[in-house]
Protein backbone atom coordinates (compact mmCIF):
# COMPACT_ATOMS: atom_id res chain seq x y z
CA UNK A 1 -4.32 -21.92 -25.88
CA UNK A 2 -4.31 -19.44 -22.52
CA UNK A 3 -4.22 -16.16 -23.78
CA UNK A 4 -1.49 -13.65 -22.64
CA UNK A 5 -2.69 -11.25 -19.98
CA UNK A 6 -0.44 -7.92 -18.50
CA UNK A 7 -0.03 -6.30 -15.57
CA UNK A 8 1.69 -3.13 -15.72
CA UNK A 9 3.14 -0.29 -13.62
CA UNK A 10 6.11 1.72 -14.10
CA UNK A 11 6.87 2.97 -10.53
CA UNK A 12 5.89 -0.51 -8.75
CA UNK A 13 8.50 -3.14 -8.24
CA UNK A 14 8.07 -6.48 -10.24
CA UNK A 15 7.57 -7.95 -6.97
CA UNK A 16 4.76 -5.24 -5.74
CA UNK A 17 2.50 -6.57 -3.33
CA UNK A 18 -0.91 -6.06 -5.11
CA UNK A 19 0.46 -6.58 -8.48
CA UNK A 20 2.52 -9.74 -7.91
CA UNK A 21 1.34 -11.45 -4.62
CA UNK A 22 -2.33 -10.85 -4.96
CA UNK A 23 -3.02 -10.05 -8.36
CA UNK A 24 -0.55 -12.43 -10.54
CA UNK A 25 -0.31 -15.41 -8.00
CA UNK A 26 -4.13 -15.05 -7.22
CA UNK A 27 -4.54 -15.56 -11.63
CA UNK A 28 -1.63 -17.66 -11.89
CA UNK A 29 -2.95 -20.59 -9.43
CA UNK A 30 -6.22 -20.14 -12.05
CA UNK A 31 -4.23 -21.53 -14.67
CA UNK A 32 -5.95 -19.78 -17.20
CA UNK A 33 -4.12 -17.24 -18.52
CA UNK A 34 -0.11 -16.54 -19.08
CA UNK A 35 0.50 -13.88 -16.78
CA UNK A 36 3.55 -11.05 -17.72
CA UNK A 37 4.32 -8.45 -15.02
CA UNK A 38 6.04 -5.27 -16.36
CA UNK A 39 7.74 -2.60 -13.90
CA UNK A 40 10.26 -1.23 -11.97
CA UNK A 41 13.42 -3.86 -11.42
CA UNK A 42 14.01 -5.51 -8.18
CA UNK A 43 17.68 -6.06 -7.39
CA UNK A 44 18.80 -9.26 -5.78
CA UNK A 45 15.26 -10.96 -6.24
CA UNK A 46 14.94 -14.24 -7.07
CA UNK A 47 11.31 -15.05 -8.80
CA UNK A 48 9.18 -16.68 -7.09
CA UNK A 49 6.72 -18.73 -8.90
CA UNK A 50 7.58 -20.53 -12.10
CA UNK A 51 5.44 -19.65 -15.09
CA UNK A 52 4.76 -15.95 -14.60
CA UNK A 53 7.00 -13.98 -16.77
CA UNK A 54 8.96 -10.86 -15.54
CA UNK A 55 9.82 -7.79 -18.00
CA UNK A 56 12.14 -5.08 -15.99
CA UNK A 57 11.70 -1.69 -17.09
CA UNK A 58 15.27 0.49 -17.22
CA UNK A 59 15.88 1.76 -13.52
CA UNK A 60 15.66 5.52 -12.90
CA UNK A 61 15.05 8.33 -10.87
CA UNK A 62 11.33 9.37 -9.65
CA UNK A 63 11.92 13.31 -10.69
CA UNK A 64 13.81 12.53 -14.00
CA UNK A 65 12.73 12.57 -17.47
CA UNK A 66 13.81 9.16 -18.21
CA UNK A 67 10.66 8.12 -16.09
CA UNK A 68 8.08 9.34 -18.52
CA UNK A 69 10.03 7.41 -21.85
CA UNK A 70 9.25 4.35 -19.65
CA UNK A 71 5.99 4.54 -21.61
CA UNK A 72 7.32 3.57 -25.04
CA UNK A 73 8.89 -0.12 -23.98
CA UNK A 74 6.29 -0.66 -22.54
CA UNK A 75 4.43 -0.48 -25.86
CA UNK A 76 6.89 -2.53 -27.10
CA UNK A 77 6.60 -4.94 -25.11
CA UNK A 78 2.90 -5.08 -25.89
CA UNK A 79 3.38 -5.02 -29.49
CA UNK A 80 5.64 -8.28 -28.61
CA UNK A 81 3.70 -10.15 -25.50
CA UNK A 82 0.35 -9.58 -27.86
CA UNK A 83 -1.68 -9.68 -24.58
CA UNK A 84 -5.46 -10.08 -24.82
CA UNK A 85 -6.13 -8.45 -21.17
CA UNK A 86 -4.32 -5.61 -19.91
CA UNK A 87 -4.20 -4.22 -16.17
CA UNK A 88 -2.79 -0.81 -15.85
CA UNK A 89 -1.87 -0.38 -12.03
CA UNK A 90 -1.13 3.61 -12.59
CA UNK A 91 -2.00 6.74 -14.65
CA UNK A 92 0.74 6.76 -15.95
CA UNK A 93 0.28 3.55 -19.01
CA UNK A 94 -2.64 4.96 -19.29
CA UNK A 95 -2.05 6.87 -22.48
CA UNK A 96 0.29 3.72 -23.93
CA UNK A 97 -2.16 0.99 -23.21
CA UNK A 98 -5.48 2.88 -24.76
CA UNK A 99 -3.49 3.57 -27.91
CA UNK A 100 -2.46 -0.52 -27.94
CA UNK A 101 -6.17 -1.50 -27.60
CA UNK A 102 -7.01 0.97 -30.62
CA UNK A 103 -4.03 -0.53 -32.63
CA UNK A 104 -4.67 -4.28 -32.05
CA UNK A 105 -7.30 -4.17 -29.26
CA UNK A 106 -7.23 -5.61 -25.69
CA UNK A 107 -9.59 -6.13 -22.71
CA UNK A 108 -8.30 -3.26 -20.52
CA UNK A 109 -8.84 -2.87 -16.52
CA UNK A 110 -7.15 0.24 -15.03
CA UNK A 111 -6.20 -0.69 -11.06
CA UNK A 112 -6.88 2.35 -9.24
CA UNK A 113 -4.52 2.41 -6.09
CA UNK A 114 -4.40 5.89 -5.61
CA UNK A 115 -6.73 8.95 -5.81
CA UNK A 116 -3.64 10.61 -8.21
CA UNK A 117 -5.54 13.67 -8.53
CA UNK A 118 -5.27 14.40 -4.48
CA UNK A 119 -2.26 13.03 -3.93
CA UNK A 120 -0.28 15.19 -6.93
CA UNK A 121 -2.38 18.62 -6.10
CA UNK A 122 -2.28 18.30 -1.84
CA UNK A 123 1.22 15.93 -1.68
CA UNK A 124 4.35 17.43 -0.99
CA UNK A 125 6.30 16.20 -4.39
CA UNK A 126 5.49 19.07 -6.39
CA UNK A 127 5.29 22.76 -5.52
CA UNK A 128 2.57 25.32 -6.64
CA UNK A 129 1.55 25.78 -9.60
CA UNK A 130 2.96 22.62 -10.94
CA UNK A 131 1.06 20.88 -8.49
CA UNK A 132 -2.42 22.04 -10.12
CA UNK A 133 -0.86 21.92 -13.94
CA UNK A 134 0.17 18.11 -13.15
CA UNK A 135 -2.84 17.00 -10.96
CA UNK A 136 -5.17 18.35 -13.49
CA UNK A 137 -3.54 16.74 -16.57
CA UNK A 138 -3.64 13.79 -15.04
CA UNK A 139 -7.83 13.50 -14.26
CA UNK A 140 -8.17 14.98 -17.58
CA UNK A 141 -6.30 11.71 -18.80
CA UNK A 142 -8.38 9.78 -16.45
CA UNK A 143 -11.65 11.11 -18.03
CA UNK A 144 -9.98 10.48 -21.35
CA UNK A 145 -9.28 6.90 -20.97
CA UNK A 146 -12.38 6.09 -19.05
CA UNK A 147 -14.82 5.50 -22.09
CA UNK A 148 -11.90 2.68 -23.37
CA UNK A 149 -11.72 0.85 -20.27
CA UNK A 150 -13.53 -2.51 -19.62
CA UNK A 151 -13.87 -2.29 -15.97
CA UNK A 152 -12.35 -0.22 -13.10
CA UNK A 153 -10.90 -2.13 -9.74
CA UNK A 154 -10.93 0.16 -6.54
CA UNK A 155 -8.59 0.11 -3.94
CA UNK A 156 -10.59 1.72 -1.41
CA UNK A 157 -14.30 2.11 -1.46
CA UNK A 158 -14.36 5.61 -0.78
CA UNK A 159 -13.09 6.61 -4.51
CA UNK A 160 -16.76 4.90 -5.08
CA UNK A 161 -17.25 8.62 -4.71
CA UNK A 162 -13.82 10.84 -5.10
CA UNK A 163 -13.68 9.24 -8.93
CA UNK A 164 -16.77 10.72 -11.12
CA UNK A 165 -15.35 9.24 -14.18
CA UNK A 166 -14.97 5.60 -12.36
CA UNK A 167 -18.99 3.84 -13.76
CA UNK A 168 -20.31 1.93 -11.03
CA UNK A 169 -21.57 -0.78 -13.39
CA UNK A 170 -18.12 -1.24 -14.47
CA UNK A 171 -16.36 -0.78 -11.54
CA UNK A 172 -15.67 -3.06 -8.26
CA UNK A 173 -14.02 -2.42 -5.00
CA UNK A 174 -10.62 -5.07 -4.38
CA UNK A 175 -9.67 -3.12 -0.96
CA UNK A 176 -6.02 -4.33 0.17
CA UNK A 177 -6.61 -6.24 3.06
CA UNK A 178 -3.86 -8.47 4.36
CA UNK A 179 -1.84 -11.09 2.49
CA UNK A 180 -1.47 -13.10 5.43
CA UNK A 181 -4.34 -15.79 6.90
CA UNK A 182 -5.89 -13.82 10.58
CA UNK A 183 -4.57 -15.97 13.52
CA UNK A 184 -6.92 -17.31 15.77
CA UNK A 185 -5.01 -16.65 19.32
CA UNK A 186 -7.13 -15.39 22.03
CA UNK A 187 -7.29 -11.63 23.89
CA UNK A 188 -4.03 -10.08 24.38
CA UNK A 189 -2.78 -8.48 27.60
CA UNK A 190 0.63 -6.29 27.23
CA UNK A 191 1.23 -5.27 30.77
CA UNK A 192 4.82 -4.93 30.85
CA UNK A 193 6.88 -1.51 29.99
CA UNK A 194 9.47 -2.95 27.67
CA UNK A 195 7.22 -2.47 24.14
CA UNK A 196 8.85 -3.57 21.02
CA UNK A 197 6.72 -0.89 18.10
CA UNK A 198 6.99 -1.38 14.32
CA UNK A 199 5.93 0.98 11.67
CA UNK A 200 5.80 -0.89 8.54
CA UNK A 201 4.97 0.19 5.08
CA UNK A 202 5.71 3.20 2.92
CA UNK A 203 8.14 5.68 4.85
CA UNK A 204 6.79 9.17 4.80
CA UNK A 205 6.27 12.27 6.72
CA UNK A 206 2.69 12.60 5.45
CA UNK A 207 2.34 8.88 6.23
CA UNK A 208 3.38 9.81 10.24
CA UNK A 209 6.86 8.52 10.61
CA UNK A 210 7.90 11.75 12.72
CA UNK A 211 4.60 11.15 14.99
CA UNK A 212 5.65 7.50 15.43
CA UNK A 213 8.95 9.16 16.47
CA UNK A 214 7.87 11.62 18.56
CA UNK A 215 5.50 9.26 20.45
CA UNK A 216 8.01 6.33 21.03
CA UNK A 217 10.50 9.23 22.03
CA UNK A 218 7.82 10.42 24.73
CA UNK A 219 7.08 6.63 26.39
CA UNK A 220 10.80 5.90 26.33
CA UNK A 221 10.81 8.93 29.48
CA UNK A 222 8.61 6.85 31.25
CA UNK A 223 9.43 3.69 29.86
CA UNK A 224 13.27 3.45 28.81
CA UNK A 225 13.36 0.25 27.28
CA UNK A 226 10.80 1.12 24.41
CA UNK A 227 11.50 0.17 20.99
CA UNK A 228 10.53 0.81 17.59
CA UNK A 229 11.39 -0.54 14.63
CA UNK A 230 10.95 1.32 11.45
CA UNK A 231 10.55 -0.98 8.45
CA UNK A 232 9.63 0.21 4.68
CA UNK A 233 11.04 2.05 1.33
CA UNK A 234 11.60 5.79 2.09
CA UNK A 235 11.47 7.48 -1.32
CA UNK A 236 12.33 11.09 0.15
CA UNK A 237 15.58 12.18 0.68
CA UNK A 238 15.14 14.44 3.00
CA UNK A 239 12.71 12.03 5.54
CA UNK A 240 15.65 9.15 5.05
CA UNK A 241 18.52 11.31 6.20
CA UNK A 242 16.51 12.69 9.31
CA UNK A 243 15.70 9.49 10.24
CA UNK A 244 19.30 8.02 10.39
CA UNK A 245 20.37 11.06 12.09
CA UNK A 246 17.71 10.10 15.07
CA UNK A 247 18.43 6.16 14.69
CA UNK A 248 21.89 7.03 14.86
CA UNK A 249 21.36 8.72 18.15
CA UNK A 250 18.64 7.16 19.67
CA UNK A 251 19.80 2.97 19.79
CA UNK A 252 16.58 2.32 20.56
CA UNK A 253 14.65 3.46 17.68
CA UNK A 254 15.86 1.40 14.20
CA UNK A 255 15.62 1.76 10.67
CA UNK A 256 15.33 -1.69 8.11
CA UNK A 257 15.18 -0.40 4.30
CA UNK A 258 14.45 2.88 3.62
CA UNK A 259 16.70 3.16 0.99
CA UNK A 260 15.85 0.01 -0.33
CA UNK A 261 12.39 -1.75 -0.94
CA UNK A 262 11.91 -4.56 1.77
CA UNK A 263 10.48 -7.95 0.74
CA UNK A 264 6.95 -8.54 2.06
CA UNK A 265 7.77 -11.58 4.02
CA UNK A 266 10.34 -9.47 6.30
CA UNK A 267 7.45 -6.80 6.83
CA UNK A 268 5.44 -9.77 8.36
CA UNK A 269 8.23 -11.39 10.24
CA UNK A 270 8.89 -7.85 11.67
CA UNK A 271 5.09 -7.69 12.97
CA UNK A 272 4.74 -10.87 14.23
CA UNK A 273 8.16 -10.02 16.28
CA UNK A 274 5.91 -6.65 17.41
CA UNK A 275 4.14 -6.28 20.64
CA UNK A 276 2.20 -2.88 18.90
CA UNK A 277 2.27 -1.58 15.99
CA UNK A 278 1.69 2.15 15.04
CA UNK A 279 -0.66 3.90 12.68
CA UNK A 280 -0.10 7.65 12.72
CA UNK A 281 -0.72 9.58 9.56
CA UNK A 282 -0.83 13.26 8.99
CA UNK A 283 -4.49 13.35 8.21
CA UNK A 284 -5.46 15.41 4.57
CA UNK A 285 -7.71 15.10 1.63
CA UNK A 286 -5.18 12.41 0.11
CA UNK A 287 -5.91 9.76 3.26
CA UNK A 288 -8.07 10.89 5.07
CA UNK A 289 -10.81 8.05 4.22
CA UNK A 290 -8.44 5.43 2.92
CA UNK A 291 -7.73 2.58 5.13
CA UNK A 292 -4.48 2.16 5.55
CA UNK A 293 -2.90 -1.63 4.52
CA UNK A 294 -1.36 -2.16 7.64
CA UNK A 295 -4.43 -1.82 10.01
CA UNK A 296 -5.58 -4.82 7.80
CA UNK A 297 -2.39 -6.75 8.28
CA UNK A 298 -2.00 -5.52 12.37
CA UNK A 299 -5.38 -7.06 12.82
CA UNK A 300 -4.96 -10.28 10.39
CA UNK A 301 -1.96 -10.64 12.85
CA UNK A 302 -3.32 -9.89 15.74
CA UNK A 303 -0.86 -7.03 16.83
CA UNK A 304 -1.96 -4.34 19.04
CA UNK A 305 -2.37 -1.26 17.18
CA UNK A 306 -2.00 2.75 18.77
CA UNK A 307 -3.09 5.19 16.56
CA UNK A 308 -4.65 8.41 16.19
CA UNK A 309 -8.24 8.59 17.20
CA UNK A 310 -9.61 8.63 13.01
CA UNK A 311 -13.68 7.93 12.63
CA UNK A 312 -12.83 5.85 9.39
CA UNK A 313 -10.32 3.30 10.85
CA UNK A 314 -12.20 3.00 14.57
CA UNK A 315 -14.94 1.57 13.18
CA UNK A 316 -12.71 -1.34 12.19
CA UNK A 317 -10.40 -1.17 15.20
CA UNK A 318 -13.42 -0.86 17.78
CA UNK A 319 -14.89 -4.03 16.09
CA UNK A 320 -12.04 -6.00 16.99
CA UNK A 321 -10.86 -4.08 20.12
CA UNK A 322 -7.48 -4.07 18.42
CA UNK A 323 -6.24 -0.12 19.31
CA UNK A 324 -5.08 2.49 22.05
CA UNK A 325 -6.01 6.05 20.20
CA UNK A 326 -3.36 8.86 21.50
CA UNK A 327 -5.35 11.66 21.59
CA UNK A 328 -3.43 15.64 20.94
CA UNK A 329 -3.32 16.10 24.69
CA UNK A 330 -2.75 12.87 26.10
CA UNK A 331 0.45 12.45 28.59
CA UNK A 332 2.74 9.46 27.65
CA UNK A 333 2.28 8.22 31.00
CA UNK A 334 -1.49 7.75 30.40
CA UNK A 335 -0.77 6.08 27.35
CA UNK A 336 1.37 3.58 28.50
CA UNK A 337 -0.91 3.10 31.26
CA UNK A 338 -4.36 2.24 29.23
CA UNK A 339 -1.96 0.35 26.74
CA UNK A 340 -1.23 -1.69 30.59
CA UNK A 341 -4.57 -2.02 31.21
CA UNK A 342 -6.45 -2.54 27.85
CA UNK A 343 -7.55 -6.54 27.01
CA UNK A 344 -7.28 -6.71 23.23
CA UNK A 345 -9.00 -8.63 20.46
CA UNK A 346 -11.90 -9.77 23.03
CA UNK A 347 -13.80 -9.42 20.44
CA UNK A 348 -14.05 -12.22 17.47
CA UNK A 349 -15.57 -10.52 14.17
CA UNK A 350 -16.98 -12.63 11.77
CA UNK A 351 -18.49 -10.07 9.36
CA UNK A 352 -15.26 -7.68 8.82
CA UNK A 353 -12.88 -9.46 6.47
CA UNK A 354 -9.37 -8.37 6.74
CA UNK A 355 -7.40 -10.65 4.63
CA UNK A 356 -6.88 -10.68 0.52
CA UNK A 357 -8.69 -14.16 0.44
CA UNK A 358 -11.66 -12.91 0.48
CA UNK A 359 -11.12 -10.88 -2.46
CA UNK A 360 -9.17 -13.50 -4.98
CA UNK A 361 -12.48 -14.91 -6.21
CA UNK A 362 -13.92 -11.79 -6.88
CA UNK A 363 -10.64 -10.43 -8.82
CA UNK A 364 -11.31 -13.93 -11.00
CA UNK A 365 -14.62 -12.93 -12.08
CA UNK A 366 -13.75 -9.63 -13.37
CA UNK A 367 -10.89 -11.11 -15.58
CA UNK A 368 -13.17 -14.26 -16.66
């Protein structure tokens, strides 16, 4: 009999795209276990792939106190699912999945996806001192749980050394690269002034939605008929409503989601429909040697990328000749012009995967 395995978040959609595409289809098509997903509800989704169960948790609100009872169905659920592995994709099951492997024991592999630590104490969600106070509670639970867990998966290789309670014999790096297969179409030439941008992913002022802004609002006065399309969950209020004010003014710059999460396949479609796409993040200790998903996708895609000239994400970008970097001083004008004039993906890399297939086999390992 396959033995019940869990993967569990509470802020993550049941449909997330590391815990559902890449980690529950990537098991599923093993056929070896009975894969349960447990978090956040997804309204108007119809599941995907027959034989993984779904468990909804009880919608709420990031900043309320509902949010941190999540942790008790959850144990419930455990108590009734009886699973024999147990992925934790955040902190916060930590505490609820340690005390089920005491009680009845488990197999269990905390996901790290984000340096929680950074993001809490440097992020803009929480003000000082509860910044510190939360941030601190939270690697203390970290170092806490660490002696129960079976093995640690990474989601960037630098917390190889941001995490000092991550062991690297029991710990392996499953970077996010794209979901998507790379196409194989040849160099791309974009020498026309009517550019279509997208910004996909998580909408965010630390993640560089304003910068986006700002720069396709500063090629439109040389170039009038440039686009962008903003696509992506916006979780802050405040970011959302200054964003419709400037979509609502500006008919050339749109919005798709931000209230609501968008499905993964309409993130794709909108690249693919791209002519560049635009990485532009407010560079701090929480990013600032993370690679962000969507240079992985952008290049699996082969989409033109203009960023901001970062070390960490050049060396991938310069490999496959995929990016324009607008440097602090740089005129719009000269911009558009080496965008005009730059050949992209000459280059055909061979040693730089960028897409999750590379990774499924070694996710299957860990779990067998």
């Amino acid at each position: 009999m396959k033995p019940n395995l869990c993967i569990i978040s509470t802020l993550k959609p049941l449909n997330d795209i590391r815990m559902y595409h890449k980690f529950a289809l990537t098991l599923h098509k093993a056929n070896k276990y009975h894969i349960n997903i447990i978090g956040y509800p997804v309204k108007n989704w119809a599941e995907q792939e027959g034989g993984i169960r779904f468990f909804p948790l009880k919608a709420f609100n990031r900043m309320s106190a509902s949010r941190f009872f999540q942790t008790w169905k959850i144990f419930k659920l455990l108590v009734k699912l009886k699973p024999k592995v147990i992925i934790g994709n955040t902190h916060e099951v930590l505490i609820v999945i340690v005390l089920y492997k005491i009680l009845f024991g488990a197999k269990l592999i905390y996901d790290i996806r984000e340096n929680y630590y950074r993001n809490i104490r440097h992020g803009a969600a929480y003000k000082f001192p509860i910044n510190w106070i939360l941030a601190i509670y939270v690697r203390l639970k970290e170092w806490l749980a660490a002696p129960f867990i079976k093995h640690f998966l990474l989601a960037e290789f630098c917390y190889q050394q941001e995490l000092p309670f991550v062991p690297l014999n029991r710990s392996m790096v499953l970077p996010n690269l794209a979901l998507i297969e790379s196409k194989q179409n040849g160099p791309i030439l974009l020498n026309h002034n009517k550019l279509r941008f997208v910004f996909t992913g998580t909408i965010a002022r630390e993640h560089g939605v304003f910068t986006a802004i700002k720069w396709v609002q500063a090629l439109q006065k040389v170039a009038p008929s440039v686009e962008l399309l903003i696509i992506g969950y916006c979780a802050q209020q405040e970011v959302l409503q200054q964003i419709q004010k400037l979509t609502a003014t500006n008919h050339h710059i749109h919005l798709k989601g931000g209230s609501k999460h968008v499905a993964y396949p309409k993130i794709i479609e909108a690249i693919k429909q791209a002519d560049m796409g635009i990485i532009s993040y407010e560079l701090s200790p929480m990013n600032g040697d993370r690679i962000p998903t969507k240079l992985y996708e952008y290049i699996a895609l082969k989409l033109p990328i203009l960023m901001i000239p970062h070390t960490p994400w050049m060396k991938i970008t310069d490999a496959f000749q995929a990016a324009v970097y607008w440097e602090e001083n740089t005129s719009a004008s000269a911009v558009l012009k080496m965008i005009n004039q730059t050949i992209f993906y000459q280059k055909q890399v061979v040693n730089q995967p960028v897409t999750w297939s590379s990774m499924a086999e070694k996710l299957l390992k860990v779990i067998d």
